[in-house]
C-alpha atoms as a PDB file:
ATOM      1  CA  UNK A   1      78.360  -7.533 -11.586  1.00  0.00           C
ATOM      2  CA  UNK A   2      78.797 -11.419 -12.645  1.00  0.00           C
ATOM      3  CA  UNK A   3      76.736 -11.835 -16.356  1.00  0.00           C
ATOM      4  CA  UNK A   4      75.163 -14.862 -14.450  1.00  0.00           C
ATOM      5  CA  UNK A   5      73.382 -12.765 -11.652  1.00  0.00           C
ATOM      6  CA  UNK A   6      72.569  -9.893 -14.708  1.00  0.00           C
ATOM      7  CA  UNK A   7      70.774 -13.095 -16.420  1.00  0.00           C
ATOM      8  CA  UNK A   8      68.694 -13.862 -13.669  1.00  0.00           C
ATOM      9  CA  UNK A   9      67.709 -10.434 -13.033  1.00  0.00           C
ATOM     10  CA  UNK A  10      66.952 -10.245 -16.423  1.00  0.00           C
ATOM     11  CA  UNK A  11      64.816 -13.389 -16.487  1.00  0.00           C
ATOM     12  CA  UNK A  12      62.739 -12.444 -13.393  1.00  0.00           C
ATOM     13  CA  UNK A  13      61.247  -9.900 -15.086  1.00  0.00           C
ATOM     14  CA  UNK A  14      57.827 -10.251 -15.967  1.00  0.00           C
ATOM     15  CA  UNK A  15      56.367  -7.467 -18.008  1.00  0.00           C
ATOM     16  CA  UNK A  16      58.046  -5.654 -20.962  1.00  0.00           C
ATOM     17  CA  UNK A  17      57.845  -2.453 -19.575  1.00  0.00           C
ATOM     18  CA  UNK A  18      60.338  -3.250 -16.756  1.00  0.00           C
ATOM     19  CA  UNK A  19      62.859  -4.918 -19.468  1.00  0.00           C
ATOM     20  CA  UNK A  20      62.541  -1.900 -21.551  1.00  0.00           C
ATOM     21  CA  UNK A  21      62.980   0.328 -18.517  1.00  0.00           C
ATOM     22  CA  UNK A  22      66.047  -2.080 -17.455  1.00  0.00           C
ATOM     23  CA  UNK A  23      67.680  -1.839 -21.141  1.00  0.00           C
ATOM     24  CA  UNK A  24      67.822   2.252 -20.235  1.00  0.00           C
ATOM     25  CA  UNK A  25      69.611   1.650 -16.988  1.00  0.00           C
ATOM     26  CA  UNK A  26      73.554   0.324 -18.503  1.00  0.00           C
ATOM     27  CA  UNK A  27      75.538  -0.594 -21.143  1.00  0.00           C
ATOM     28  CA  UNK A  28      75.663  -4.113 -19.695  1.00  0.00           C
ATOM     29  CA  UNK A  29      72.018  -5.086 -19.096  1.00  0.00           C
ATOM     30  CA  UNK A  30      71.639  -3.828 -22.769  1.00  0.00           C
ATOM     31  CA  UNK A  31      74.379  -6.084 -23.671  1.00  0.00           C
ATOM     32  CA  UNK A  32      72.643  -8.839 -22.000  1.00  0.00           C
ATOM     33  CA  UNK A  33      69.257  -8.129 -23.534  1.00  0.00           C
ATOM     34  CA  UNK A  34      70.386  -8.902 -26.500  1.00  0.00           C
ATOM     35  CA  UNK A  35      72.522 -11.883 -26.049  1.00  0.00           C
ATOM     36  CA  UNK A  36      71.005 -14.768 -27.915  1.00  0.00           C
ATOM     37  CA  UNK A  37      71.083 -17.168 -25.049  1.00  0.00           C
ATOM     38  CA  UNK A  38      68.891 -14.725 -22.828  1.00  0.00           C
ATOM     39  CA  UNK A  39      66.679 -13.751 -25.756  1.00  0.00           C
ATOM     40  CA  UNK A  40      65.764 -17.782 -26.499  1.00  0.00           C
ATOM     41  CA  UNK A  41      64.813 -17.568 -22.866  1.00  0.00           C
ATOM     42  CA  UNK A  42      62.887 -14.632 -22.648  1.00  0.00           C
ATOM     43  CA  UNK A  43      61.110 -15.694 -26.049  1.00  0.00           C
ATOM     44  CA  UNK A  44      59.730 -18.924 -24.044  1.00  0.00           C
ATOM     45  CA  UNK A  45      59.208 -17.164 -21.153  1.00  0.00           C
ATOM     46  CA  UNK A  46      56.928 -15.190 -23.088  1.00  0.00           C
ATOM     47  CA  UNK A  47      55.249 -16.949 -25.350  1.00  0.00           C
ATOM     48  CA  UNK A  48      56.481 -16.397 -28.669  1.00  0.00           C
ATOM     49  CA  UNK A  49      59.159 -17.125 -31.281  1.00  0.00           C
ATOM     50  CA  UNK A  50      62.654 -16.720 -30.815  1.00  0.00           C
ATOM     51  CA  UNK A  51      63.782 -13.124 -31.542  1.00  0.00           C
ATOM     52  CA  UNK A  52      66.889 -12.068 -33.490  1.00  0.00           C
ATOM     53  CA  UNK A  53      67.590  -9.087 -30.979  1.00  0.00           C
ATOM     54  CA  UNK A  54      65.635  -7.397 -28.650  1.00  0.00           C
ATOM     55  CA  UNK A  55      64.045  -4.821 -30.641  1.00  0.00           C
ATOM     56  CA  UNK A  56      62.806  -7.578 -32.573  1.00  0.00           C
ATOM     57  CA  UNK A  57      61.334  -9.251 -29.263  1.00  0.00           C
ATOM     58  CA  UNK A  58      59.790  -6.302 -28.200  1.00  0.00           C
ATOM     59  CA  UNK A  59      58.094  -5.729 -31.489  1.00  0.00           C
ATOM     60  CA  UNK A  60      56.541  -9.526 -31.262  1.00  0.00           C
ATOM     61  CA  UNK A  61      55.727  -9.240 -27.637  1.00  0.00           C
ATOM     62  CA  UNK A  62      53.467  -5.368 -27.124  1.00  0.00           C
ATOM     63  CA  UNK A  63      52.879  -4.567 -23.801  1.00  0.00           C
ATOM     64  CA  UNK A  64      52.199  -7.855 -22.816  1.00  0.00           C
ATOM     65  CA  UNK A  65      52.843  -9.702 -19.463  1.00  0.00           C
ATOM     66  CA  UNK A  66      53.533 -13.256 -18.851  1.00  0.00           C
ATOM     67  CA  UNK A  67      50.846 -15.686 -19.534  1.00  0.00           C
ATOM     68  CA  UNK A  68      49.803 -17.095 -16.065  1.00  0.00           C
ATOM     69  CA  UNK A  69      47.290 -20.242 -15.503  1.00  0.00           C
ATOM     70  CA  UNK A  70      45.059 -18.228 -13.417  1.00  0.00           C
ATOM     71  CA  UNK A  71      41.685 -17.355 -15.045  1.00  0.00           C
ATOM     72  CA  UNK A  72      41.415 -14.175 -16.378  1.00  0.00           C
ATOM     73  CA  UNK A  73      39.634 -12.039 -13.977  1.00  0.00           C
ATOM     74  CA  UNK A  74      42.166 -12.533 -11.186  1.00  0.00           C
ATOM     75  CA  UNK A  75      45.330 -11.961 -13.976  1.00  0.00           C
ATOM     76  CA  UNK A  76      46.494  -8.094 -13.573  1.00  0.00           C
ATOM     77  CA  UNK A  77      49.164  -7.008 -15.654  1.00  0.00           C
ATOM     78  CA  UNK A  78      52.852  -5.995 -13.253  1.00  0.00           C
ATOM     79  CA  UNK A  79      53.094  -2.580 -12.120  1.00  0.00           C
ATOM     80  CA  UNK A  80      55.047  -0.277 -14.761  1.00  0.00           C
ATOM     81  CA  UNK A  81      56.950   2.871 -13.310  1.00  0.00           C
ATOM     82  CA  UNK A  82      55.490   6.163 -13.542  1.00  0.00           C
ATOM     83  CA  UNK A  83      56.575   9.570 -12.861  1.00  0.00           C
ATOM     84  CA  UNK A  84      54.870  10.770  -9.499  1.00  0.00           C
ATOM     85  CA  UNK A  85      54.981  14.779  -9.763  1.00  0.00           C
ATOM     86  CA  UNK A  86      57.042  15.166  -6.697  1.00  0.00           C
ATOM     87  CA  UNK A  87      59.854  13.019  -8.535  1.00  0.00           C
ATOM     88  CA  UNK A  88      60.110  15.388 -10.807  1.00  0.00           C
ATOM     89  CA  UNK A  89      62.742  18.448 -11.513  1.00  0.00           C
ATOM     90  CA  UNK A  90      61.088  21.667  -9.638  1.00  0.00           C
ATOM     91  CA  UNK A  91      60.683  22.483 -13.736  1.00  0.00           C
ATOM     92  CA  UNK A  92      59.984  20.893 -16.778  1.00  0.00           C
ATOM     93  CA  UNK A  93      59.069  21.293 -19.869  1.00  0.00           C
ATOM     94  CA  UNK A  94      57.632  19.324 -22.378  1.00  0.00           C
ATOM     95  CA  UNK A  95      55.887  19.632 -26.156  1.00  0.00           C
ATOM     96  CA  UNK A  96      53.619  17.227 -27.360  1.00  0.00           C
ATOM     97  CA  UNK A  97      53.943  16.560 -31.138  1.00  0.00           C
ATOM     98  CA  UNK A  98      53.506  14.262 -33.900  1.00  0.00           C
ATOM     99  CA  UNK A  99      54.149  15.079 -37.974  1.00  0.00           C
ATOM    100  CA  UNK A 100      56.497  17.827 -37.177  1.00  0.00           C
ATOM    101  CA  UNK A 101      53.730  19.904 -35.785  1.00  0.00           C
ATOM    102  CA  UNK A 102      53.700  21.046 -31.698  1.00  0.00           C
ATOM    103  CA  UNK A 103      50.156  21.480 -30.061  1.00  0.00           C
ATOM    104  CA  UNK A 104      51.027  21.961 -26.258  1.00  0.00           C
ATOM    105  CA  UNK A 105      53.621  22.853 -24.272  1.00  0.00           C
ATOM    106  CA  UNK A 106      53.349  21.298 -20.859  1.00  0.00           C
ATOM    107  CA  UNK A 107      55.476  23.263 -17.967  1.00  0.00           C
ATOM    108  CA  UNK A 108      55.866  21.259 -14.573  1.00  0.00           C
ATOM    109  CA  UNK A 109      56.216  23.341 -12.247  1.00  0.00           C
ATOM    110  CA  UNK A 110      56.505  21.709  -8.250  1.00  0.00           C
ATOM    111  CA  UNK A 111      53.011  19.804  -8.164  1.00  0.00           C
ATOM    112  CA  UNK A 112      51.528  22.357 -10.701  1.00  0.00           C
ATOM    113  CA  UNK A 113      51.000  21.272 -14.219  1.00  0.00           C
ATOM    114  CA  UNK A 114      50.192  24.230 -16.727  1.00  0.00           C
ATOM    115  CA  UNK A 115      49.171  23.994 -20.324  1.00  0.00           C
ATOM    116  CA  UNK A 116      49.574  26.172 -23.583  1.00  0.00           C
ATOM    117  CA  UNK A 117      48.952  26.113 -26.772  1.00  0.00           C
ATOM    118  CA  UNK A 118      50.216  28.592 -30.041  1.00  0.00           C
ATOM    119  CA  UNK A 119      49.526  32.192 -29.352  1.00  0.00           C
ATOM    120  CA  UNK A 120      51.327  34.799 -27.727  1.00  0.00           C
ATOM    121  CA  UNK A 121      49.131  37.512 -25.986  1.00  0.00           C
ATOM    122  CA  UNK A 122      52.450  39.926 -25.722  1.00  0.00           C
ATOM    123  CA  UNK A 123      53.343  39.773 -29.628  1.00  0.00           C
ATOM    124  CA  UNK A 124      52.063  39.208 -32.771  1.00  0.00           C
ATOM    125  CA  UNK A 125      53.722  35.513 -34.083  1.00  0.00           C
ATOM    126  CA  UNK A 126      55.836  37.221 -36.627  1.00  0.00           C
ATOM    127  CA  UNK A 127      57.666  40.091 -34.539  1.00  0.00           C
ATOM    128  CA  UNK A 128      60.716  39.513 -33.444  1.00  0.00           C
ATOM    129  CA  UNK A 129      61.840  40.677 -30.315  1.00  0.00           C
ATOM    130  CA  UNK A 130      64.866  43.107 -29.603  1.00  0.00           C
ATOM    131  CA  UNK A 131      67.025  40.882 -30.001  1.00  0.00           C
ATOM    132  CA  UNK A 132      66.151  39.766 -33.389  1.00  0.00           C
ATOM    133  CA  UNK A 133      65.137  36.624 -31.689  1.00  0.00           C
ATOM    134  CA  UNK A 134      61.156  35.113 -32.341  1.00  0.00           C
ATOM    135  CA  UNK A 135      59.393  35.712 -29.284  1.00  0.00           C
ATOM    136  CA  UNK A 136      58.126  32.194 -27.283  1.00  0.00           C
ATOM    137  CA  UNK A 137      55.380  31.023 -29.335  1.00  0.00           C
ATOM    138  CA  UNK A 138      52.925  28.996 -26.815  1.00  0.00           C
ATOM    139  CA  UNK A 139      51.981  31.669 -24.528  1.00  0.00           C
ATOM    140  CA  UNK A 140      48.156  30.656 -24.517  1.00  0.00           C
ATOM    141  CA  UNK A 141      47.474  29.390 -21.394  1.00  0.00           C
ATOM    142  CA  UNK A 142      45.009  27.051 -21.821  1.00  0.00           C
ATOM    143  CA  UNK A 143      44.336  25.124 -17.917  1.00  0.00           C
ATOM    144  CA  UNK A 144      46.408  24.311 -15.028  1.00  0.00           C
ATOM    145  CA  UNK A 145      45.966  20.950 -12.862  1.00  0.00           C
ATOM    146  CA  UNK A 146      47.234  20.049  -9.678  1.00  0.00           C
ATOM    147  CA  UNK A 147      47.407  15.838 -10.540  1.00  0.00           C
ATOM    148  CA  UNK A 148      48.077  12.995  -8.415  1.00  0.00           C
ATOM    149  CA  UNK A 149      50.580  11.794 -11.158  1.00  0.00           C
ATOM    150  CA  UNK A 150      51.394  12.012 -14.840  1.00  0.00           C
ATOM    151  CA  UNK A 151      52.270   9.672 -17.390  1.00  0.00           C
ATOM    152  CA  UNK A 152      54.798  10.867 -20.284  1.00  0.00           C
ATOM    153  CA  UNK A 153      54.210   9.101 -23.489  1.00  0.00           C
ATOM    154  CA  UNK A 154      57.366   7.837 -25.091  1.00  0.00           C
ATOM    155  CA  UNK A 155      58.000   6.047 -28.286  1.00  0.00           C
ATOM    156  CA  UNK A 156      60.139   2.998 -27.553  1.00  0.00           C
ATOM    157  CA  UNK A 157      62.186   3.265 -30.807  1.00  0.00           C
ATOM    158  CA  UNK A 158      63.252   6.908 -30.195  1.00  0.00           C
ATOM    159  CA  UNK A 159      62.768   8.176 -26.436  1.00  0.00           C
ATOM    160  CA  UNK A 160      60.865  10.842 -27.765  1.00  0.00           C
ATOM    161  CA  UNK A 161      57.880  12.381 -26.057  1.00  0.00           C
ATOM    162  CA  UNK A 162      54.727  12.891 -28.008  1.00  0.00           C
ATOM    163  CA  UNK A 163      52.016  12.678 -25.546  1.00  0.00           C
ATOM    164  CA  UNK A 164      50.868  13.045 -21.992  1.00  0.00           C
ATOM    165  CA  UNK A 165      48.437  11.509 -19.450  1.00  0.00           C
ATOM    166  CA  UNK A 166      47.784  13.023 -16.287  1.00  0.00           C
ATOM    167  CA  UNK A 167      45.667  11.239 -13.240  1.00  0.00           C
ATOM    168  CA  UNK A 168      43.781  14.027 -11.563  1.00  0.00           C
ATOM    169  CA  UNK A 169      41.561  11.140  -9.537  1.00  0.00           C
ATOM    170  CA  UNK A 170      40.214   8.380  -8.429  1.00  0.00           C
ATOM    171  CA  UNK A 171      39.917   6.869 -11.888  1.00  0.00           C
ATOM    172  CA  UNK A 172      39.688  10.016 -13.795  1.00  0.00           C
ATOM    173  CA  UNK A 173      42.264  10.694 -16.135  1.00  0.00           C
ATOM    174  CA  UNK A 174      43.170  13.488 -18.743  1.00  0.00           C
ATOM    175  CA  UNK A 175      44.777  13.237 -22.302  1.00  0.00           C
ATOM    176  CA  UNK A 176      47.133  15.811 -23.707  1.00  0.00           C
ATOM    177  CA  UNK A 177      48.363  15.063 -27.822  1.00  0.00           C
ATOM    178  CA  UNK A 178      46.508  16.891 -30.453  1.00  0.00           C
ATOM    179  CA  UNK A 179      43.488  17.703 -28.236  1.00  0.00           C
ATOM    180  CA  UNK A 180      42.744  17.489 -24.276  1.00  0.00           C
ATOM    181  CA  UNK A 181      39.964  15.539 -23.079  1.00  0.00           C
ATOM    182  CA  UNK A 182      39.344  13.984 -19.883  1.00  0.00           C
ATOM    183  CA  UNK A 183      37.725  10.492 -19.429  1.00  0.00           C
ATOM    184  CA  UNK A 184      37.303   8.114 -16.899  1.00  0.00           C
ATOM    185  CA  UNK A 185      38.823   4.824 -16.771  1.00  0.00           C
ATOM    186  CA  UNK A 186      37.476   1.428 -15.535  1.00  0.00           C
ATOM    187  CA  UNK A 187      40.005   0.677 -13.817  1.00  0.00           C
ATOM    188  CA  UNK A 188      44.046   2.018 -12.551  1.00  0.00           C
ATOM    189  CA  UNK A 189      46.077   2.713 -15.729  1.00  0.00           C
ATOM    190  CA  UNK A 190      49.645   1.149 -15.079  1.00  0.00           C
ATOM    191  CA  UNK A 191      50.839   1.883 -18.852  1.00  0.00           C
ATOM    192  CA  UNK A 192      51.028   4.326 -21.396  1.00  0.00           C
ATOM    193  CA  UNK A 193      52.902   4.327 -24.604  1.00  0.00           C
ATOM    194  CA  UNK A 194      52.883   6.489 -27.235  1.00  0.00           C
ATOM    195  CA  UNK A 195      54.415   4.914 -30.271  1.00  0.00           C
ATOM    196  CA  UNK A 196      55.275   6.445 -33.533  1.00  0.00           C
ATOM    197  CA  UNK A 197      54.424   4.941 -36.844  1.00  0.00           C
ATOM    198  CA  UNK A 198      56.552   5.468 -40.118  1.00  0.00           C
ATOM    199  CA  UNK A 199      55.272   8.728 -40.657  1.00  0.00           C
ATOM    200  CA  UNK A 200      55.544  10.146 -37.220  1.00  0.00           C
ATOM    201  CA  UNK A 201      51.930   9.656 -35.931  1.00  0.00           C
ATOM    202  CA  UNK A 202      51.081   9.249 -32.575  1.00  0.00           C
ATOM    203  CA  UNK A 203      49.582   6.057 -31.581  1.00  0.00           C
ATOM    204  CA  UNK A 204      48.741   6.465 -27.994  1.00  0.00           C
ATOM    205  CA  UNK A 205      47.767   4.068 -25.883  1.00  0.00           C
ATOM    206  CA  UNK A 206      47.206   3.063 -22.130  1.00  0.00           C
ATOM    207  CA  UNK A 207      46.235  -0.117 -20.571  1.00  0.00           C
ATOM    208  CA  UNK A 208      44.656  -0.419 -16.844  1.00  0.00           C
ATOM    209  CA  UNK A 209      45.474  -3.179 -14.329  1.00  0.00           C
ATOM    210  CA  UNK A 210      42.998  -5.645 -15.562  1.00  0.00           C
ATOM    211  CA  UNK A 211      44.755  -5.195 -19.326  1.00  0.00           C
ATOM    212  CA  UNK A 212      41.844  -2.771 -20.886  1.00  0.00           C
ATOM    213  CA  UNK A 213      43.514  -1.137 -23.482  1.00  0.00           C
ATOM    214  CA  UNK A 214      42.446   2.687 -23.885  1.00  0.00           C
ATOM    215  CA  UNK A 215      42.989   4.022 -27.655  1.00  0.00           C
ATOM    216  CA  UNK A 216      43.364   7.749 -27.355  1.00  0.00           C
ATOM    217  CA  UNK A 217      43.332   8.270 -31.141  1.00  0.00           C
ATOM    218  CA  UNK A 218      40.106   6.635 -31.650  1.00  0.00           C
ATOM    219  CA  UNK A 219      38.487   7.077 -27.744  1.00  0.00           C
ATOM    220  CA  UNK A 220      37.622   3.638 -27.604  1.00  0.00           C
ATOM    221  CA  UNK A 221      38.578   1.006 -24.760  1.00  0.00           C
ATOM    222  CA  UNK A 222      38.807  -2.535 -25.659  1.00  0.00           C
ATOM    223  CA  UNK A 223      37.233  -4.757 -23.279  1.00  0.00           C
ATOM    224  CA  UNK A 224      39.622  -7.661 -22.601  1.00  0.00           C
ATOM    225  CA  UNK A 225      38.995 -10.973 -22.436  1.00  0.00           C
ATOM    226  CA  UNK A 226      41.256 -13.938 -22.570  1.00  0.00           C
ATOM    227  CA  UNK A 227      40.852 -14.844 -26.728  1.00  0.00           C
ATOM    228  CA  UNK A 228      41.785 -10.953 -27.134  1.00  0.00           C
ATOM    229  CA  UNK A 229      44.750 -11.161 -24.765  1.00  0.00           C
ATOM    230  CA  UNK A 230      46.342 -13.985 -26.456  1.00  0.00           C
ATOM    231  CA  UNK A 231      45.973 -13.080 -29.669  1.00  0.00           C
ATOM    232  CA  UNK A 232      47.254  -9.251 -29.138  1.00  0.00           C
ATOM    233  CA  UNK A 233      50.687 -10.715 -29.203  1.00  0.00           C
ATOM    234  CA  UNK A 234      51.026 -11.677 -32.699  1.00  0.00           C
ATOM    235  CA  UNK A 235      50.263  -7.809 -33.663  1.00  0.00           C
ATOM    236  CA  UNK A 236      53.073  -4.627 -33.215  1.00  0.00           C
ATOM    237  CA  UNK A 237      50.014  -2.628 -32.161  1.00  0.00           C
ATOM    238  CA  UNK A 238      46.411  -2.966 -30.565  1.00  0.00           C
ATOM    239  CA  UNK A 239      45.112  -0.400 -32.938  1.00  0.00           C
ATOM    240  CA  UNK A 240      46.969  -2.408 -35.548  1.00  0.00           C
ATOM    241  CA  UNK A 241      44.732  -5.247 -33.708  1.00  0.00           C
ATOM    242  CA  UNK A 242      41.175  -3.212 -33.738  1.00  0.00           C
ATOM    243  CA  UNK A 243      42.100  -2.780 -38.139  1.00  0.00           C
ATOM    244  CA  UNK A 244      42.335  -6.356 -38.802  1.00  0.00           C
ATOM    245  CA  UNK A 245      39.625  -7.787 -36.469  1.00  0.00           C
ATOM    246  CA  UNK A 246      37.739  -4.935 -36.263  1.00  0.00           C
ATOM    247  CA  UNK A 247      34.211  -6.559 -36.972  1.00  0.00           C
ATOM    248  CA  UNK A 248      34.984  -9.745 -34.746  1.00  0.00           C
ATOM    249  CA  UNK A 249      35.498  -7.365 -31.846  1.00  0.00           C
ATOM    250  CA  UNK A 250      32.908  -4.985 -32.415  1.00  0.00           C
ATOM    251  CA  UNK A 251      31.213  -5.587 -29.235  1.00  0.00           C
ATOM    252  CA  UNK A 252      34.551  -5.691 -27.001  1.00  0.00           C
ATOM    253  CA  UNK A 253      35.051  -1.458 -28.375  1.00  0.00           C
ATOM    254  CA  UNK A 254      33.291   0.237 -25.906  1.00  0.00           C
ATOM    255  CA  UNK A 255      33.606   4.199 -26.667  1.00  0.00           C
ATOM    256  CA  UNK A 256      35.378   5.897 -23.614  1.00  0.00           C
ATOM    257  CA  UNK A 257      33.287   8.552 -21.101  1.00  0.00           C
ATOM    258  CA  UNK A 258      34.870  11.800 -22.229  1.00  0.00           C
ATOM    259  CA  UNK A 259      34.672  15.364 -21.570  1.00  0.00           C
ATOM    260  CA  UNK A 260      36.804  17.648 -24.769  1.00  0.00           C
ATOM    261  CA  UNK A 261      38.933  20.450 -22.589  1.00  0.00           C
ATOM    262  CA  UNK A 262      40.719  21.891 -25.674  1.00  0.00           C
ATOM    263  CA  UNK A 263      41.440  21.583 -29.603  1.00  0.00           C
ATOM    264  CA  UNK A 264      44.706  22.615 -30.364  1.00  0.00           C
ATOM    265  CA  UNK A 265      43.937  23.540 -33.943  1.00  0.00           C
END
């Protein structure tokens, strides 16, 4: 494909989800991601300074979508992909983590989703099995759900999964990390992200299609209005956001409608 078409495809996207999705997809739209040219572009496209690569730009730019001249209430952030359950393997598995320590293990099974924590109802932890082999450790079924669709929560930096968000209905939506709790949005989540800090903490967080931002670590949903949304670019992190200007946005933290399903520990 000519570098010139790659360019504009690049440069017609309009939320950093899709790029990030697009950088995934070859060798060469990686390539061009990170050609200076395209990254002066994208820079102004988005709003901010020029980026030495695109790491870099992602780390200056969030979540965020394109500034538009429309007034805020009738701005919704661009669709992001996620993984409808029937575009799924007929099984997978999957282990939410952070600081080296599991607390789920998540099996996918068709449109069934069943979850279980540490315990083993057939052995005690430390017996081994025949084989000399440790017998499977998260044995504990904890629930099953049937959901509409599921979220997994990747860190950007190192594809890893850490978290999960299932949408069971309507707007009601369940968390899976180091707890499970369900809550109920204000609105369609269209993101989730679960980003790891330096010492492998999960930093969940999910945004809706009118850009409230949903904190799973601290069950608080930020509010958004247009002062917020421009200045969450200049910060890696909303929660990073919520430390600095915590008391100016006191009233914009609403705490989150939640029902706790499970502790892990």
């Amino acid at each position: 494909m000519n570098i010139d078409i790659i360019q504009c495809i690049v440069l017609t996207i309009n939320h950093i989800t899709d790029l990030k999705s697009l950088r995934r997809t070859s060798k060469i739209f990686n390539y061009c991601l990170n050609d200076p040219y395209v990254l002066k572009l994208l820079s102004q496209k988005f709003n901010t300074d020029n980026a030495l690569s695109f790491n870099d730009f992602i780390k200056r730019i969030g979540y965020c979508c394109v500034p538009t001249n429309k007034s805020y209430k009738e701005m919704r952030v661009t669709q992001c992909p996620y993984n409808r359950i029937n575009e799924l393997t007929a099984y997978s598995c999957y282990y939410t983590s952070e600081l080296g320590e599991t607390f789920y293990k998540i099996i996918v099974h068709d449109d069934l989703i069943s979850i279980y924590k540490y315990g083993n109802d057939f052995f005690t932890i430390d017996e081994d099995d025949e084989d000399g082999e440790q017998p499977e450790l998260y044995q504990t079924l904890v629930t099953t759900y049937k959901p509409q669709h599921l979220f997994l929560g990747y860190d950007d930096e190192t594809d890893i999964i850490t978290t999960m968000l299932l949408h069971e209905n309507e707007l009601n939506y369940i968390f899976i990390g180091s707890m499970i709790y369900k809550f109920t949005a204000k609105a369609k989540i269209i993101h989730f992200i679960s980003p790891l800090d330096g010492e492998d903490i999960a930093y969940s967080y999910a945004v809706d299609e009118y850009n409230n931002i949903y904190l799973m670590n601290n069950r608080k949903m930020i509010e958004m209005n247009s002062d917020i949304y421009q200045n969450l670019k200049f910060f890696q992190s909303p929660y990073y956001y919520c430390y600095v200007n915590g008391e100016t946005i006191e009233n914009r933290l609403i705490n989150m409608d939640i029902t706790f399903i499970d502790r892990a520990n």
